[in-house]
Protein backbone atom coordinates (compact mmCIF):
# COMPACT_ATOMS: atom_id res chain seq x y z
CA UNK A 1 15.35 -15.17 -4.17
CA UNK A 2 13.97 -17.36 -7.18
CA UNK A 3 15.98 -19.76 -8.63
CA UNK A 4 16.46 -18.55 -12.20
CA UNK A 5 17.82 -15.15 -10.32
CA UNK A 6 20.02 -17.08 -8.52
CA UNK A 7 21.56 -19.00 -11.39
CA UNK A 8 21.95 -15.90 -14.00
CA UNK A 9 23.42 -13.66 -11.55
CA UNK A 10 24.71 -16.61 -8.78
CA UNK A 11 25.84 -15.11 -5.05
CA UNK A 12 25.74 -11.39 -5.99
CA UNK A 13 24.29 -8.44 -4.17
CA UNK A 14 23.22 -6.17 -7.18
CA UNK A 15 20.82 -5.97 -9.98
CA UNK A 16 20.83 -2.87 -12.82
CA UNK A 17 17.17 -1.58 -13.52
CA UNK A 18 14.63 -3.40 -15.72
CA UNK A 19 11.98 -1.17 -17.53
CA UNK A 20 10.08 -3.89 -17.21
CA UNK A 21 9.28 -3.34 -13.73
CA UNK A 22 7.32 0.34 -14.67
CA UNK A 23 4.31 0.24 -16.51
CA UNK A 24 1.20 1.60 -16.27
CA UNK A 25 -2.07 3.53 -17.91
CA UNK A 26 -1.03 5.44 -21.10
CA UNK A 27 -3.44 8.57 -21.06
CA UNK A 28 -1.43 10.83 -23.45
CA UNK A 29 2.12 11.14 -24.98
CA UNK A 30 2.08 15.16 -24.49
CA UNK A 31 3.80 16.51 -21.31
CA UNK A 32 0.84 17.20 -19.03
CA UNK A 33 -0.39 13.34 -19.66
CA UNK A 34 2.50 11.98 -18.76
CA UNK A 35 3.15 9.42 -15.83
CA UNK A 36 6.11 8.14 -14.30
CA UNK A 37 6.42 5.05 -15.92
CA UNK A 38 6.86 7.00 -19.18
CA UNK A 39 9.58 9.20 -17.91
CA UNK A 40 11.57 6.84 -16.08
CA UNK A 41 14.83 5.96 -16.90
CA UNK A 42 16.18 2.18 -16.29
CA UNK A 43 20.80 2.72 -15.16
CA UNK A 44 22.77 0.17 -14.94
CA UNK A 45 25.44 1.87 -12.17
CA UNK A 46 28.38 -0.47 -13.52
CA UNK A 47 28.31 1.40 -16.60
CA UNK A 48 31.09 3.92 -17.28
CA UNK A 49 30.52 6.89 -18.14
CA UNK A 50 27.43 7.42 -16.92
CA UNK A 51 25.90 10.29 -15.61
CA UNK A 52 23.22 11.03 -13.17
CA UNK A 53 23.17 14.93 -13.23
CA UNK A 54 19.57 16.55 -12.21
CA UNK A 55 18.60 12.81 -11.59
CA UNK A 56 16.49 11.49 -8.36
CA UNK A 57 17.45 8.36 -8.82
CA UNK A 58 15.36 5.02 -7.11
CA UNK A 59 17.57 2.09 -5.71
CA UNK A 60 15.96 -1.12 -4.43
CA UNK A 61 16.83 -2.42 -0.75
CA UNK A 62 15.66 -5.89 -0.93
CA UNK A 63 16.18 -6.73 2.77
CA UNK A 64 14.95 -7.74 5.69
CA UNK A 65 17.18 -9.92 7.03
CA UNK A 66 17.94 -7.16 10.12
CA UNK A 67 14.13 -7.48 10.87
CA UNK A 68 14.26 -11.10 11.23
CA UNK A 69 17.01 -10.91 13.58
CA UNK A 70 15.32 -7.91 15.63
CA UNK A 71 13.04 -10.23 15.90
CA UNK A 72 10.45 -8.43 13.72
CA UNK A 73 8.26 -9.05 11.25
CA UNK A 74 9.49 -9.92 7.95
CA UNK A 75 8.65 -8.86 4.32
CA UNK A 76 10.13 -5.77 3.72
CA UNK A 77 12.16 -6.95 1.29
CA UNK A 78 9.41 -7.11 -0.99
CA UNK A 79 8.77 -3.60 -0.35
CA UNK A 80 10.94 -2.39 -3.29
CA UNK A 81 8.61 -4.03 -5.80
CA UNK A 82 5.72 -2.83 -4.60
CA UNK A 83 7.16 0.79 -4.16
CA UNK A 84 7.71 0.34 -8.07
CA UNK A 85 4.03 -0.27 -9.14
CA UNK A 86 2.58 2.95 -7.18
CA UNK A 87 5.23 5.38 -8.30
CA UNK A 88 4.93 3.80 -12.03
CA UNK A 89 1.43 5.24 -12.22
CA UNK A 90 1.81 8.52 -10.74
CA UNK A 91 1.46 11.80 -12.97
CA UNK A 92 3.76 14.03 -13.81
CA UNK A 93 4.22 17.37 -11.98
CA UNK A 94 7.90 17.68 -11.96
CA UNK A 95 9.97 20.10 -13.37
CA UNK A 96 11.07 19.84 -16.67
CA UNK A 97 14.73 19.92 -15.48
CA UNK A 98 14.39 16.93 -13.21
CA UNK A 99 14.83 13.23 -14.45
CA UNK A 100 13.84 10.27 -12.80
CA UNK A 101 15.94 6.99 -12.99
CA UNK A 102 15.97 3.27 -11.31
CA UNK A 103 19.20 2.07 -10.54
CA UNK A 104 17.98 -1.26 -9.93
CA UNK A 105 18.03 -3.21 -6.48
CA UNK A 106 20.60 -4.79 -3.99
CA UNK A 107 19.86 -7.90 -2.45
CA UNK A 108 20.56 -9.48 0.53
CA UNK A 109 21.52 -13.34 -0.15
CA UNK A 110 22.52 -16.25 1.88
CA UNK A 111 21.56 -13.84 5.08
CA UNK A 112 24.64 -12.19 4.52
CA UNK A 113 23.13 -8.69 6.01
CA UNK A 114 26.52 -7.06 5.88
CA UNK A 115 27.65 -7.77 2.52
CA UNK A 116 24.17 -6.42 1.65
CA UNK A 117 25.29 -2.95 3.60
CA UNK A 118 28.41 -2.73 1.74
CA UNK A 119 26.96 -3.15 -1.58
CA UNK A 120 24.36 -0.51 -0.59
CA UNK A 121 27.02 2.06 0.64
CA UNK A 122 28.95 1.76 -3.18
CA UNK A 123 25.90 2.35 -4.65
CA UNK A 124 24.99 5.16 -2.62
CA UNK A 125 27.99 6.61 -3.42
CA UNK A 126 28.32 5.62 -6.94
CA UNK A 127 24.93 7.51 -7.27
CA UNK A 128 26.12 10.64 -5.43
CA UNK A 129 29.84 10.51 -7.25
CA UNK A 130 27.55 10.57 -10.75
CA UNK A 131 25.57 13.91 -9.52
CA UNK A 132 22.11 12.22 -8.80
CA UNK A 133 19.95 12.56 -5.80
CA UNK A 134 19.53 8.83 -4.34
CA UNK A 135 16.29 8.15 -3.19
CA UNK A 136 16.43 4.36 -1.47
CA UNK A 137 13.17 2.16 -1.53
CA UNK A 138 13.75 -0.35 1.78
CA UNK A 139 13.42 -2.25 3.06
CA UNK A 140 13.94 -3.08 6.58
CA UNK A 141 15.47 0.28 8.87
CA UNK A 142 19.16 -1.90 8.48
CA UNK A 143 19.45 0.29 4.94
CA UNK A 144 20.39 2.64 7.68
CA UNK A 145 23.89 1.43 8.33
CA UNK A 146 24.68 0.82 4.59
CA UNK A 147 23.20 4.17 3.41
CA UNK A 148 24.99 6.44 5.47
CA UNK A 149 28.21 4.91 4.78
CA UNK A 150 27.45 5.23 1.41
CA UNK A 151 27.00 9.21 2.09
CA UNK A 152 30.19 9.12 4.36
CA UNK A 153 32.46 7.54 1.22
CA UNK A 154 31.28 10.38 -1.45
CA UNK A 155 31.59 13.06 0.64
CA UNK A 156 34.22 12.55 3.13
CA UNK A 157 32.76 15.25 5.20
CA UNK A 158 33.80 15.08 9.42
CA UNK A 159 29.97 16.21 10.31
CA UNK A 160 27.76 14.29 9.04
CA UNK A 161 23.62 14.82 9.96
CA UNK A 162 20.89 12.17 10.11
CA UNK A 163 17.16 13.18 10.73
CA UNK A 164 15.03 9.72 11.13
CA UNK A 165 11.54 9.98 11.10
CA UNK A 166 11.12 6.82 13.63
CA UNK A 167 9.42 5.81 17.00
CA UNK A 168 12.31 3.90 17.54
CA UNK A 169 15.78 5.20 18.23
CA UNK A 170 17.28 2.29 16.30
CA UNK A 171 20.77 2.52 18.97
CA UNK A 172 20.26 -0.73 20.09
CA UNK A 173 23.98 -2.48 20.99
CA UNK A 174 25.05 -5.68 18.47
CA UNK A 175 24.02 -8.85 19.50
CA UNK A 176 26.52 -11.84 19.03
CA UNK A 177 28.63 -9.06 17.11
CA UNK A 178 25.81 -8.49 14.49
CA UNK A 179 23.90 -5.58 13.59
CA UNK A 180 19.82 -5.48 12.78
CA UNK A 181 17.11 -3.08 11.89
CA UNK A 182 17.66 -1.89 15.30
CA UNK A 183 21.30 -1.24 15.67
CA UNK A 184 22.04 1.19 12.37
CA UNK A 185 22.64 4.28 14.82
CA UNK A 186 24.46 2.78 17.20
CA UNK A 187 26.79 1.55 14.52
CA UNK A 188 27.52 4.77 13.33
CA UNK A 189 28.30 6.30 16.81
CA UNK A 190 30.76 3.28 16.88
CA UNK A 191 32.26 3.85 13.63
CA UNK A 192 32.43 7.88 14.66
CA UNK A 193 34.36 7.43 17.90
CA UNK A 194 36.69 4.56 15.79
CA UNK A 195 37.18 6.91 12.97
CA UNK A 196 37.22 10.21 14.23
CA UNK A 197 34.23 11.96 12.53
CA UNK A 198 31.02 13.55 14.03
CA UNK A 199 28.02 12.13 13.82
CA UNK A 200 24.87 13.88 14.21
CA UNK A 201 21.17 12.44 14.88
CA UNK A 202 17.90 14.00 15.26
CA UNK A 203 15.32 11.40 15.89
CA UNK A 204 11.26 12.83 14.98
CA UNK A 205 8.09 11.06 16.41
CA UNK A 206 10.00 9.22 18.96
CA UNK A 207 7.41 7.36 21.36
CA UNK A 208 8.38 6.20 24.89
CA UNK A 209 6.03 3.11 24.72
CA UNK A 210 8.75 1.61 21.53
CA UNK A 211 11.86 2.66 23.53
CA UNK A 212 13.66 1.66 26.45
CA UNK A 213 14.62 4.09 29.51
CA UNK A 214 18.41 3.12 28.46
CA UNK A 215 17.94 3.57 24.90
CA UNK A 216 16.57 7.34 26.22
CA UNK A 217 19.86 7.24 28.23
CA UNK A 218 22.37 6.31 25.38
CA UNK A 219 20.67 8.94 23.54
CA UNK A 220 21.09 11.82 25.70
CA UNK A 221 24.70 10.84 26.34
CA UNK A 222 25.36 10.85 22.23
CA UNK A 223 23.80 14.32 21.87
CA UNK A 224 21.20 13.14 20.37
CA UNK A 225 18.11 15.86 19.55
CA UNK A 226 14.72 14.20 20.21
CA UNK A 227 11.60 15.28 19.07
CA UNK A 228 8.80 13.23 20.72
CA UNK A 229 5.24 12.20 18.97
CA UNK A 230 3.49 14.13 21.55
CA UNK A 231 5.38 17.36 20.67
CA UNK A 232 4.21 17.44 16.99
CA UNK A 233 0.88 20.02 17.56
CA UNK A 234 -0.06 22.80 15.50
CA UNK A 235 0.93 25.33 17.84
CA UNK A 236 4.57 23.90 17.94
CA UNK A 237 5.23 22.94 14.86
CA UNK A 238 6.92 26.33 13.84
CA UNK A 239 9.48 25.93 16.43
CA UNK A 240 9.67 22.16 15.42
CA UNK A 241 10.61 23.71 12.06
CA UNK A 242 12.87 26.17 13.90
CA UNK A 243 14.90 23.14 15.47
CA UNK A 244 15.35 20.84 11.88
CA UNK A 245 16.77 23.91 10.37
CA UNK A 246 19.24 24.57 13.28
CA UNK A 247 20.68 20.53 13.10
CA UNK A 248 21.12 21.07 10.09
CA UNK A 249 22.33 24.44 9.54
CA UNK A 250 25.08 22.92 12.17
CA UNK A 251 25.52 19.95 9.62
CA UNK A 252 27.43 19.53 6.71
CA UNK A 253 25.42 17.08 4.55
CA UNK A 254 21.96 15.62 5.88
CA UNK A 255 20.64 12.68 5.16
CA UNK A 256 17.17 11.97 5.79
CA UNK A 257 15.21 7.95 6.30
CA UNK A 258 11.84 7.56 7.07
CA UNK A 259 10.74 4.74 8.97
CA UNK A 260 7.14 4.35 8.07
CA UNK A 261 5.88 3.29 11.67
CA UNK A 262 6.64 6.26 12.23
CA UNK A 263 3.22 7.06 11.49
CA UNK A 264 -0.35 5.58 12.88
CA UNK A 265 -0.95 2.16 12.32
CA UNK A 266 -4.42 3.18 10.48
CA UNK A 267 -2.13 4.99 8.00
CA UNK A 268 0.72 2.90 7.69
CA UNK A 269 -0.42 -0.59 9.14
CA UNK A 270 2.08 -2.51 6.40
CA UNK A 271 5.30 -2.20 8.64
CA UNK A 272 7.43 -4.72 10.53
CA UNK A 273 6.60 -2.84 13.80
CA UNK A 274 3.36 -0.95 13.37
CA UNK A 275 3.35 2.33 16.11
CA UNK A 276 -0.61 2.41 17.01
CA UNK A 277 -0.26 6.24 18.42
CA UNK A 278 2.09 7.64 15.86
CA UNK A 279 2.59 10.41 13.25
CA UNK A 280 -0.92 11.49 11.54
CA UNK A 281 0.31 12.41 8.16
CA UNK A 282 -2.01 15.57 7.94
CA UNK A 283 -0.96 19.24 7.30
CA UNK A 284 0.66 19.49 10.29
CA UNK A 285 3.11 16.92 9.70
CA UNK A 286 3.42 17.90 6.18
CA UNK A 287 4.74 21.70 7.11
CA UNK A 288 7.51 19.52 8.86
CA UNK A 289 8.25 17.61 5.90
CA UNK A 290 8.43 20.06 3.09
CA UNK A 291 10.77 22.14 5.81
CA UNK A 292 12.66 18.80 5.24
CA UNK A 293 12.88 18.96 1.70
CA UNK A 294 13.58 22.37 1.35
CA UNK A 295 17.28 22.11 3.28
CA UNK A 296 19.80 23.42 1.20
CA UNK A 297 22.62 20.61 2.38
CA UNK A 298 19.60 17.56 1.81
CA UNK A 299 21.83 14.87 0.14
CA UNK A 300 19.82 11.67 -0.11
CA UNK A 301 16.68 9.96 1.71
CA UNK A 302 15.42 6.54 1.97
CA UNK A 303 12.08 4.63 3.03
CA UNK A 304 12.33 1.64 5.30
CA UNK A 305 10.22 -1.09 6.93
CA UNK A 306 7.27 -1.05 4.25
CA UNK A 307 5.74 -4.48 4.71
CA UNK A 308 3.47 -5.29 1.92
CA UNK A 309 2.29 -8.82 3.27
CA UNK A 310 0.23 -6.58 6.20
CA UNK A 311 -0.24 -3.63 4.10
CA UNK A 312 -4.29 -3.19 4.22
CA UNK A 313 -5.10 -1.81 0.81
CA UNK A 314 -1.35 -0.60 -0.06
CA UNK A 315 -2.00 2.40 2.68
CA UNK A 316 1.68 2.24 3.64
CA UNK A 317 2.69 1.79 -0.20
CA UNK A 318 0.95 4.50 -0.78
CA UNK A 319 1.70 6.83 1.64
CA UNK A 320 5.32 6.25 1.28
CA UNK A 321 4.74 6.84 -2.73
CA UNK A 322 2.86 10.23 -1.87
CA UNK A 323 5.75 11.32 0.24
CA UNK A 324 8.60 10.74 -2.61
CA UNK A 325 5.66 12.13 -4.86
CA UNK A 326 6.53 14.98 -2.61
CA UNK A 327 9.76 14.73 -3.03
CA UNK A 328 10.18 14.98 -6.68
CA UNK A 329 7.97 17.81 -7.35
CA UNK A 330 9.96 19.78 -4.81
CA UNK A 331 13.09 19.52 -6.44
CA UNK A 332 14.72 22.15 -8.83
């Protein structure tokens, strides 16, 4: 955090959007020349009344401070920025009813991971409560944690279902009493047997080389529905399709994070744990996706543990950027 930050805004969590942060190549001013840093829309989510209707709205996660503690490698927090310049640039395809908006960031200062969490969850929410469609740029996989209880506060639904695109289960217990990038799941589990509300978790591209035999146990004994790497092939991918659209016909509201080591270290080599047999993001894996986009009860999805320090040529950036690209041209 730089010092001028620091002394403007002193110990806080959250920052509203600065247009600033999109620009780009001008080609045009009519509609088909149009890019995204011409379209975007800078909120300030303090600001009353504001709303967010027809909106996929961007919100910074500007922490890794549950990577450093899992050990991992740190840098995602910069992600975020670096998100920002791709998407600024890319054209428009959208439809005319859909706006784009940046809500701005929250931080995590002082190491204070939880406070970050709880600032993310009421923003989540304040998003969802205004009508948008919150799209979180992470960001280590501890956005996890504050993201769904952001979800959980707007909607106050009892079944709640979370798809994570992830080679890692992420259930790991606390350690000293503390969460990480590792522990968002097993959080929620806790919170659901505390609190009385289902949770529901189907993990895609899970790899038995990045999890434990007990993490495969906890799993099983949560209910969890695991899809392994080695089970994304053409010939299955229909029934792969089949299986998403039962969780979540079974779910309520769905909330989707991708974890981008998800996919193969040649594609996405800028993460804080890069998975060298993972996800290739060709058609295959693409058919699963837009099935993924296309649920009807889809309520929000974030991108976590983009590291731009080992990012070879902004492959992860941009992969990440071509998914939400995805993403917004999908929406109606």
């Amino acid at each position: 955090m730089s010092k001028p930050f620091m002394e403007a805004f002193g110990n806080v969590c959250y920052k509203p959007a600065e247009q600033q942060n999109w620009s780009g190549r001008i080609d045009g001013d009519t509609a088909e020349n149009l890019r995204w840093h011409q379209l975007i829309t800078c909120v300030d989510l303090n600001a009353v009344p504001l709303s967010l209707d027809k909106h996929i709205v961007f919100l910074g996660f500007c922490c890794d401070e549950g990577v450093r503690r899992n050990q991992g490698r740190i840098g995602a927090k910069d992600a975020p920025a670096a998100l920002r310049k791709v998407l600024a640039g890319l054209p428009s395809h959208m439809q005319a009813a859909i706006k784009i908006a940046d809500a701005g960031d929250v931080f995590c200062t002082a190491e204070d991971l939880e406070a970050a969490q709880n600032e993310l969850a009421i923003r989540v929410a304040q998003i969802l409560d205004k009508g948008g469609f919150p799209v979180v740029l992470g960001g280590g996989h501890e956005v996890t944690y504050g993201h769904f209880n952001g979800l959980k506060s707007h909607s106050k639904t009892k079944k709640i279902g979370v798809i994570n695109l992830d080679a890692h289960f992420d259930i790991r217990p606390l350690v000293n009493d503390r969460g990480n990038s590792g522990t968002g799941f097993y959080q929620i589990f806790k919170d659901a047997e505390q609190e009385g509300f289902e949770a529901r978790y189907l993990a895609l591209g899970i790899q038995d080389i990045s999890n434990t035999q007990a993490l495969f146990n906890y799993a099983k004994d949560k209910g969890v529905q695991v899809i392994k790497r080695e089970e994304i092939f053409p010939e299955n991918i229909d029934r792969l399709i089949s299986q998403i659209q039962g969780f979540a016909n079974d779910s309520d509201d769905i909330y989707l994070t991708v974890d981008m080591d998800v996919f193969a270290a040649a594609y996405a080599p800028g993460v804080s744990a890069p998975a060298f047999h993972g996800i290739v993001p060709d058609h295959n894996f693409h058919k699963i996706f837009q099935s993924l986009l296309q649920l009807p009860n889809l309520k929000s999805i974030d991108f976590a543990e983009i590291n731009p320090l080992y990012d070879i040529d902004n492959r992860t950036t941009k992969l990440a950027a071509d998914l939400i690209f995805r993403l917004v041209n999908n929406k109606r």
